[in-house]
PDB file of N, CA and C in Angstrom:
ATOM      1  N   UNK A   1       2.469 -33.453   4.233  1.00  0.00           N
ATOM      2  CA  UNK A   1       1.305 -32.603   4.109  1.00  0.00           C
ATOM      3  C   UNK A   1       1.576 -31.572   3.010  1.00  0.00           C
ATOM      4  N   UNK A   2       0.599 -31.669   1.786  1.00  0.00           N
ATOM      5  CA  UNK A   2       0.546 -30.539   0.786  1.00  0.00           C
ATOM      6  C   UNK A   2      -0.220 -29.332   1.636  1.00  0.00           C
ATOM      7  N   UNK A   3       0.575 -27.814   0.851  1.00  0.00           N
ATOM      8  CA  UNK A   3       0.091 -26.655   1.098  1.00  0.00           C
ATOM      9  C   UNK A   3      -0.931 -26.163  -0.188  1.00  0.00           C
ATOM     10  N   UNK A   4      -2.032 -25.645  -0.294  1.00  0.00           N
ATOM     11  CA  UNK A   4      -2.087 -25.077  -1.519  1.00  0.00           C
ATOM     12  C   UNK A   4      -2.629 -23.977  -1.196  1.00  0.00           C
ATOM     13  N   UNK A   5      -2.584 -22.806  -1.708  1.00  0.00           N
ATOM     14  CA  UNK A   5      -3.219 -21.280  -1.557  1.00  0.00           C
ATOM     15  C   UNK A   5      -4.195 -21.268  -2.497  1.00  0.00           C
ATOM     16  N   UNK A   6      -5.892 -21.096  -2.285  1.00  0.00           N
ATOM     17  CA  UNK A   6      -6.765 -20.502  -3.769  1.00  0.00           C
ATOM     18  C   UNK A   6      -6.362 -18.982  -3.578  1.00  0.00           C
ATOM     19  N   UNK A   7      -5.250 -18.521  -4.943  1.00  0.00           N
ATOM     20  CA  UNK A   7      -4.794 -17.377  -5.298  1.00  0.00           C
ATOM     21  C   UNK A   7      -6.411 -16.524  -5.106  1.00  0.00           C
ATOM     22  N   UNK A   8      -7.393 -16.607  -5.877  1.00  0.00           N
ATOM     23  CA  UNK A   8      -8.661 -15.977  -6.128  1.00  0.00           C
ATOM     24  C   UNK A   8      -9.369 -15.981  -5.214  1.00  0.00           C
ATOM     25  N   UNK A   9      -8.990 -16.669  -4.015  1.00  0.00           N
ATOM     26  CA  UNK A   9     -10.054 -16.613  -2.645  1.00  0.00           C
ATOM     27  C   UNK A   9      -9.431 -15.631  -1.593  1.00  0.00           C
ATOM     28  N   UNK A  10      -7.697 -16.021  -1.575  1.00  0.00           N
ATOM     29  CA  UNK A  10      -7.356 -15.181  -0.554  1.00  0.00           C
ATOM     30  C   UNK A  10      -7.559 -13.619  -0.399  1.00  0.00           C
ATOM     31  N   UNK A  11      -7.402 -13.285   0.304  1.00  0.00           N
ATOM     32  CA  UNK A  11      -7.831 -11.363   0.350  1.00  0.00           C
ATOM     33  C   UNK A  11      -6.654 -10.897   1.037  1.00  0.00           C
ATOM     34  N   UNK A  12      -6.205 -11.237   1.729  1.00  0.00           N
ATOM     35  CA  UNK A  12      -4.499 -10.797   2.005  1.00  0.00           C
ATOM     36  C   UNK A  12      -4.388 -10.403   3.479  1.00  0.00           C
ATOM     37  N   UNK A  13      -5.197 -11.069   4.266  1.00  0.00           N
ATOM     38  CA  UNK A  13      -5.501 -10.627   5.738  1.00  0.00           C
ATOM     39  C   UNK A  13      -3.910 -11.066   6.628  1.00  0.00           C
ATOM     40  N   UNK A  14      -3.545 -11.504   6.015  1.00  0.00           N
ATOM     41  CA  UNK A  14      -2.354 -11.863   6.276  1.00  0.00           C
ATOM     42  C   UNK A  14      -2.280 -13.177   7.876  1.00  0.00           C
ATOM     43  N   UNK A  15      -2.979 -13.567   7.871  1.00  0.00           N
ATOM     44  CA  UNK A  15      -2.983 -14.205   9.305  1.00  0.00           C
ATOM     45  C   UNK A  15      -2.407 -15.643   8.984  1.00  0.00           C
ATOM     46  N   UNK A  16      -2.095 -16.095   8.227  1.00  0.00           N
ATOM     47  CA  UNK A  16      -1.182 -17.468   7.887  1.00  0.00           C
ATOM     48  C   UNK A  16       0.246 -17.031   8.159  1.00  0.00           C
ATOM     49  N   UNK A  17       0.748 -15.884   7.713  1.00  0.00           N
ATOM     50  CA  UNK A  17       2.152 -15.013   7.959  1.00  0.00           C
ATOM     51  C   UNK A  17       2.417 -14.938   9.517  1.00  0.00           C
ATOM     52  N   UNK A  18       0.890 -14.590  10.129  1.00  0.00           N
ATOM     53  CA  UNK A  18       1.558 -14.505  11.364  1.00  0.00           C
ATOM     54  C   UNK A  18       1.537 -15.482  12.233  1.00  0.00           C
ATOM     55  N   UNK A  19       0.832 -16.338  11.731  1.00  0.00           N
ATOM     56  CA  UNK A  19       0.651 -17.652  12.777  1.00  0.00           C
ATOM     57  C   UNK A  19       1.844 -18.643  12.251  1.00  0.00           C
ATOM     58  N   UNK A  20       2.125 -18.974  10.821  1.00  0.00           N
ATOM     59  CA  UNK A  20       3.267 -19.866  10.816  1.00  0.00           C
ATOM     60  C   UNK A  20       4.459 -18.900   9.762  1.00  0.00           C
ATOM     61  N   UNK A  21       4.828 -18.103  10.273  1.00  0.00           N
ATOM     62  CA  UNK A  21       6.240 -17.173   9.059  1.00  0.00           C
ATOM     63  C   UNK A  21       7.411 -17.944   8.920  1.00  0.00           C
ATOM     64  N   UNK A  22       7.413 -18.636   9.166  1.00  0.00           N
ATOM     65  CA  UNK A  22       8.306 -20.166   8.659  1.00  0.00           C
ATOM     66  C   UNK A  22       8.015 -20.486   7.325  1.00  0.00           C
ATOM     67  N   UNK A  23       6.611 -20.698   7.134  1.00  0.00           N
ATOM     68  CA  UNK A  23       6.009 -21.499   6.132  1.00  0.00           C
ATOM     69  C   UNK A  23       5.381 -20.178   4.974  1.00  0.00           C
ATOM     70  N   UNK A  24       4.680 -19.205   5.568  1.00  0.00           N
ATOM     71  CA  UNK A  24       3.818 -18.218   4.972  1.00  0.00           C
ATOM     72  C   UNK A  24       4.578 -16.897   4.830  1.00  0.00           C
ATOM     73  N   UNK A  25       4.513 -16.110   3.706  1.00  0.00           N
ATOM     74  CA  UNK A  25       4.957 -14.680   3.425  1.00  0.00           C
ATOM     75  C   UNK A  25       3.834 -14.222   3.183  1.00  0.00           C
ATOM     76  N   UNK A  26       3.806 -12.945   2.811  1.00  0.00           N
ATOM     77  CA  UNK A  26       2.995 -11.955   1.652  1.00  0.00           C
ATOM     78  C   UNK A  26       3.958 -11.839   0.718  1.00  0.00           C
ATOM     79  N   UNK A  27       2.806 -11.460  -0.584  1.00  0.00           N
ATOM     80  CA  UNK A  27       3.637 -10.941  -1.606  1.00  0.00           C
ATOM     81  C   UNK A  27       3.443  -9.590  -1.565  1.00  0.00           C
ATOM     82  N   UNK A  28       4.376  -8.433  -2.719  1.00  0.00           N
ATOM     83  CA  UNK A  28       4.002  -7.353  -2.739  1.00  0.00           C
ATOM     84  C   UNK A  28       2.413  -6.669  -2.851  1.00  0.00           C
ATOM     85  N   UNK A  29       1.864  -7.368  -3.288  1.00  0.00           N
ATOM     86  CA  UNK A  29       0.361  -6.494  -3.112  1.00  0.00           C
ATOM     87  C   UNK A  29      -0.440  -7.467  -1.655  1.00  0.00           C
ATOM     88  N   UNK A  30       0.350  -8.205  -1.120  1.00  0.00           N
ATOM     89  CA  UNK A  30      -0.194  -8.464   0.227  1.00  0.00           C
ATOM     90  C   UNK A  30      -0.953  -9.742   0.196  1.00  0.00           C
ATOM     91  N   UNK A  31      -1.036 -10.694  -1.255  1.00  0.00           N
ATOM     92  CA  UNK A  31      -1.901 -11.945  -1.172  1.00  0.00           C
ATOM     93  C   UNK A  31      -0.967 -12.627  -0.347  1.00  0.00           C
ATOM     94  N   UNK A  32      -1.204 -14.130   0.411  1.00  0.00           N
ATOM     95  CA  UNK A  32      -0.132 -15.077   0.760  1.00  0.00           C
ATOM     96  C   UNK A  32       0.608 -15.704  -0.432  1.00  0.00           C
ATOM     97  N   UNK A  33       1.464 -16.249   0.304  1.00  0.00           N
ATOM     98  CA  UNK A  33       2.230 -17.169  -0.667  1.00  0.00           C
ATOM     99  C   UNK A  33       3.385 -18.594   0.062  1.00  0.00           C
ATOM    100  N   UNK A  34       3.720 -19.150  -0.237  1.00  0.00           N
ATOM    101  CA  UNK A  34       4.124 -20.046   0.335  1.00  0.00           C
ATOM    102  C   UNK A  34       5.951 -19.462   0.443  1.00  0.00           C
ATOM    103  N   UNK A  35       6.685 -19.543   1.439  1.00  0.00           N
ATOM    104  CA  UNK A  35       8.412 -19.576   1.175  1.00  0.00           C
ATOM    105  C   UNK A  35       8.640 -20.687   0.796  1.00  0.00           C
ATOM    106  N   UNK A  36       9.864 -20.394  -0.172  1.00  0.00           N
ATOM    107  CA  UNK A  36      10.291 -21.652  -1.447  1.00  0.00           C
ATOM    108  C   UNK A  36      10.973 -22.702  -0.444  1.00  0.00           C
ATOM    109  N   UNK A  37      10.183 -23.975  -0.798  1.00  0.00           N
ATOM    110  CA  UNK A  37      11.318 -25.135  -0.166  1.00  0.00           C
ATOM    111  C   UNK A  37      10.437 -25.272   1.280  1.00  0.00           C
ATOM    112  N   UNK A  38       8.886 -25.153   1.161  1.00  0.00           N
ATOM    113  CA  UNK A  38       7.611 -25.359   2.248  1.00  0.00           C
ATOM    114  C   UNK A  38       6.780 -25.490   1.924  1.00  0.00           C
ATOM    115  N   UNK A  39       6.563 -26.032   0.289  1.00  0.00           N
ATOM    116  CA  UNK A  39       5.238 -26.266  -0.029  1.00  0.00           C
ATOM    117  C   UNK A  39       4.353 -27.800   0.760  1.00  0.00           C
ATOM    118  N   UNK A  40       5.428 -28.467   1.238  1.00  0.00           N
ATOM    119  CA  UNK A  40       5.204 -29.658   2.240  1.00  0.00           C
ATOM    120  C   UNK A  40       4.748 -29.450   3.622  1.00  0.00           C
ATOM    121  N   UNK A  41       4.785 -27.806   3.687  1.00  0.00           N
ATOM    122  CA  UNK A  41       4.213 -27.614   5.191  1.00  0.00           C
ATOM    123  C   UNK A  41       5.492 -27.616   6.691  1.00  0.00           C
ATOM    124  N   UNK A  42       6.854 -27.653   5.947  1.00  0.00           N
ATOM    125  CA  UNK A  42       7.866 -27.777   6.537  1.00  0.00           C
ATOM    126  C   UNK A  42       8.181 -28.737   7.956  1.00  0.00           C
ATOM    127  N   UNK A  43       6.707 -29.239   8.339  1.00  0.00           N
ATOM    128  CA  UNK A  43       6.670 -30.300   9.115  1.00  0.00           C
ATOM    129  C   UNK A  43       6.127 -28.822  10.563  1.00  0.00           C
ATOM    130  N   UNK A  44       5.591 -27.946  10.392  1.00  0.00           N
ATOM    131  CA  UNK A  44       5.736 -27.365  11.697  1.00  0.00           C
ATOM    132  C   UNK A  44       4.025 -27.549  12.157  1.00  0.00           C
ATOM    133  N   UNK A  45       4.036 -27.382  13.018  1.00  0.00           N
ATOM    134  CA  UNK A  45       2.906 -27.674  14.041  1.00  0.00           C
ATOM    135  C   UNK A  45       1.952 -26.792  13.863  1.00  0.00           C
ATOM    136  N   UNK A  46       1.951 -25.570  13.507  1.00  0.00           N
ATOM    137  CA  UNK A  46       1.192 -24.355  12.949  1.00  0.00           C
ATOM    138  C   UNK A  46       0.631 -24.029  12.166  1.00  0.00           C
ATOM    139  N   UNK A  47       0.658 -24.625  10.921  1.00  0.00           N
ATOM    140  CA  UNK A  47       0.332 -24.916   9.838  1.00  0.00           C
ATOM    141  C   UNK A  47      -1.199 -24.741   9.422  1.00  0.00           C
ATOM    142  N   UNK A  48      -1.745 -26.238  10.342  1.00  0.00           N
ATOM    143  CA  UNK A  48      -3.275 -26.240  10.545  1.00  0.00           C
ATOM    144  C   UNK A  48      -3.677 -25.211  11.125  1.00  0.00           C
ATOM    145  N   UNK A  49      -3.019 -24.530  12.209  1.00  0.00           N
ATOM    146  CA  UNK A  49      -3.289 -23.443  12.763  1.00  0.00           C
ATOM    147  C   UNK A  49      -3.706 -22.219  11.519  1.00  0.00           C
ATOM    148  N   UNK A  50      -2.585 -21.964  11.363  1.00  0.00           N
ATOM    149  CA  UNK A  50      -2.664 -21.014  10.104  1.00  0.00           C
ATOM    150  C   UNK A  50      -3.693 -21.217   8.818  1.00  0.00           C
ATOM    151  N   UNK A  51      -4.108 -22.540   8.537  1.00  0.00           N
ATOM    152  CA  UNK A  51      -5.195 -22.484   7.657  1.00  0.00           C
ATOM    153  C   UNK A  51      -6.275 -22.003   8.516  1.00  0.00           C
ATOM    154  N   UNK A  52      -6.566 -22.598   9.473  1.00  0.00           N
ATOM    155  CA  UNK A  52      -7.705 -22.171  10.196  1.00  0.00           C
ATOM    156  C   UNK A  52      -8.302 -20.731  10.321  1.00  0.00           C
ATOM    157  N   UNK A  53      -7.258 -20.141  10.674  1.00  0.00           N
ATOM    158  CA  UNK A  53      -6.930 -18.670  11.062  1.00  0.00           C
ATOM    159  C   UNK A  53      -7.167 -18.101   9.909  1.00  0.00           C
ATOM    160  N   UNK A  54      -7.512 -18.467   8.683  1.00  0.00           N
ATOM    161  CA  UNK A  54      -7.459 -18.022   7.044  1.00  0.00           C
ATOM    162  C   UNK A  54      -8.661 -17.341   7.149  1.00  0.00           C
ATOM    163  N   UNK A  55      -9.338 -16.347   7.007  1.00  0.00           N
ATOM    164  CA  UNK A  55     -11.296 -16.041   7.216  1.00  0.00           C
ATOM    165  C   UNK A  55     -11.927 -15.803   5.853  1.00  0.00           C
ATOM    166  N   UNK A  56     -11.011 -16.869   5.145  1.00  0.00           N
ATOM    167  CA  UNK A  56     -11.839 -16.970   4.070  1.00  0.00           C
ATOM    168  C   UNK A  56     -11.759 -18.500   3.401  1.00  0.00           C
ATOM    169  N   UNK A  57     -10.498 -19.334   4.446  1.00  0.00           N
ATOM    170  CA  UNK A  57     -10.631 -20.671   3.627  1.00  0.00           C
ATOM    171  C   UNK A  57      -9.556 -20.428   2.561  1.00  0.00           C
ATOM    172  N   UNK A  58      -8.957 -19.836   2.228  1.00  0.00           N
ATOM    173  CA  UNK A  58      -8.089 -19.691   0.986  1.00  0.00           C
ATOM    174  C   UNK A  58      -6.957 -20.953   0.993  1.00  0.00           C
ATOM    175  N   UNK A  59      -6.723 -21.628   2.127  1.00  0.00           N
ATOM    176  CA  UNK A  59      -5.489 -22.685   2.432  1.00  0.00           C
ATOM    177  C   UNK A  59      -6.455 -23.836   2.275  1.00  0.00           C
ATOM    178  N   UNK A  60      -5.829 -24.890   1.426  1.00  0.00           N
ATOM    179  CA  UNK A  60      -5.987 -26.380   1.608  1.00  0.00           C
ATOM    180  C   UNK A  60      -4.682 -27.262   2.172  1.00  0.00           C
ATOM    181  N   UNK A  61      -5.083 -28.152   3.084  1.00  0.00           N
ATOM    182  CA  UNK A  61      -4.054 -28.648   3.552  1.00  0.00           C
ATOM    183  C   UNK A  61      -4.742 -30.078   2.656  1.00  0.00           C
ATOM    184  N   UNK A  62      -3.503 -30.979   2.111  1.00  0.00           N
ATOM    185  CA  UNK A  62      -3.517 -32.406   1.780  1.00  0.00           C
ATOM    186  C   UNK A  62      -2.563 -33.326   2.428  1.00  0.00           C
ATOM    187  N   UNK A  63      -2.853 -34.556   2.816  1.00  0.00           N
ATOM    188  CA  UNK A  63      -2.110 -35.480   3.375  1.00  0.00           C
ATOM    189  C   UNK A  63      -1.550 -36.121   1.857  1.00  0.00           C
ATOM    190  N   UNK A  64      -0.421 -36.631   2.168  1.00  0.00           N
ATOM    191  CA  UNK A  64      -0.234 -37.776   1.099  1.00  0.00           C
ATOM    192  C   UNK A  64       0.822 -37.239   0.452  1.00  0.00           C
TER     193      UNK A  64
END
């Protein structure tokens, strides 16, 4: 599973951080960002969770 963040959509609500912090950080001004070596979604179960939880859509998840 691909991760991708729309940099220009997110707003920095931070709720991907808290639902999967395995996979999701903030950066210093608070947008998300992926931790290096999880752009595959690290295989965790939360993931979808955490896009969901996005309230703006900023996460695409891809299979393949």
């Amino acid at each position: 599973m691909g991760i991708t963040i729309d940099k220009d959509r997110c707003i920095g609500a931070g709720q991907c951080a808290l639902t999967a912090p395995e996979v999701f950080t903030q950066d210093d001004d608070g947008f998300s960002e992926l931790l290096p070596g999880h752009e595959d979604g690290a295989g965790s179960p939360l993931v979808r969770e955490a896009a969901r939880a996005c309230p703006v859509g900023a996460i695409r998840l891809s299979h393949g």
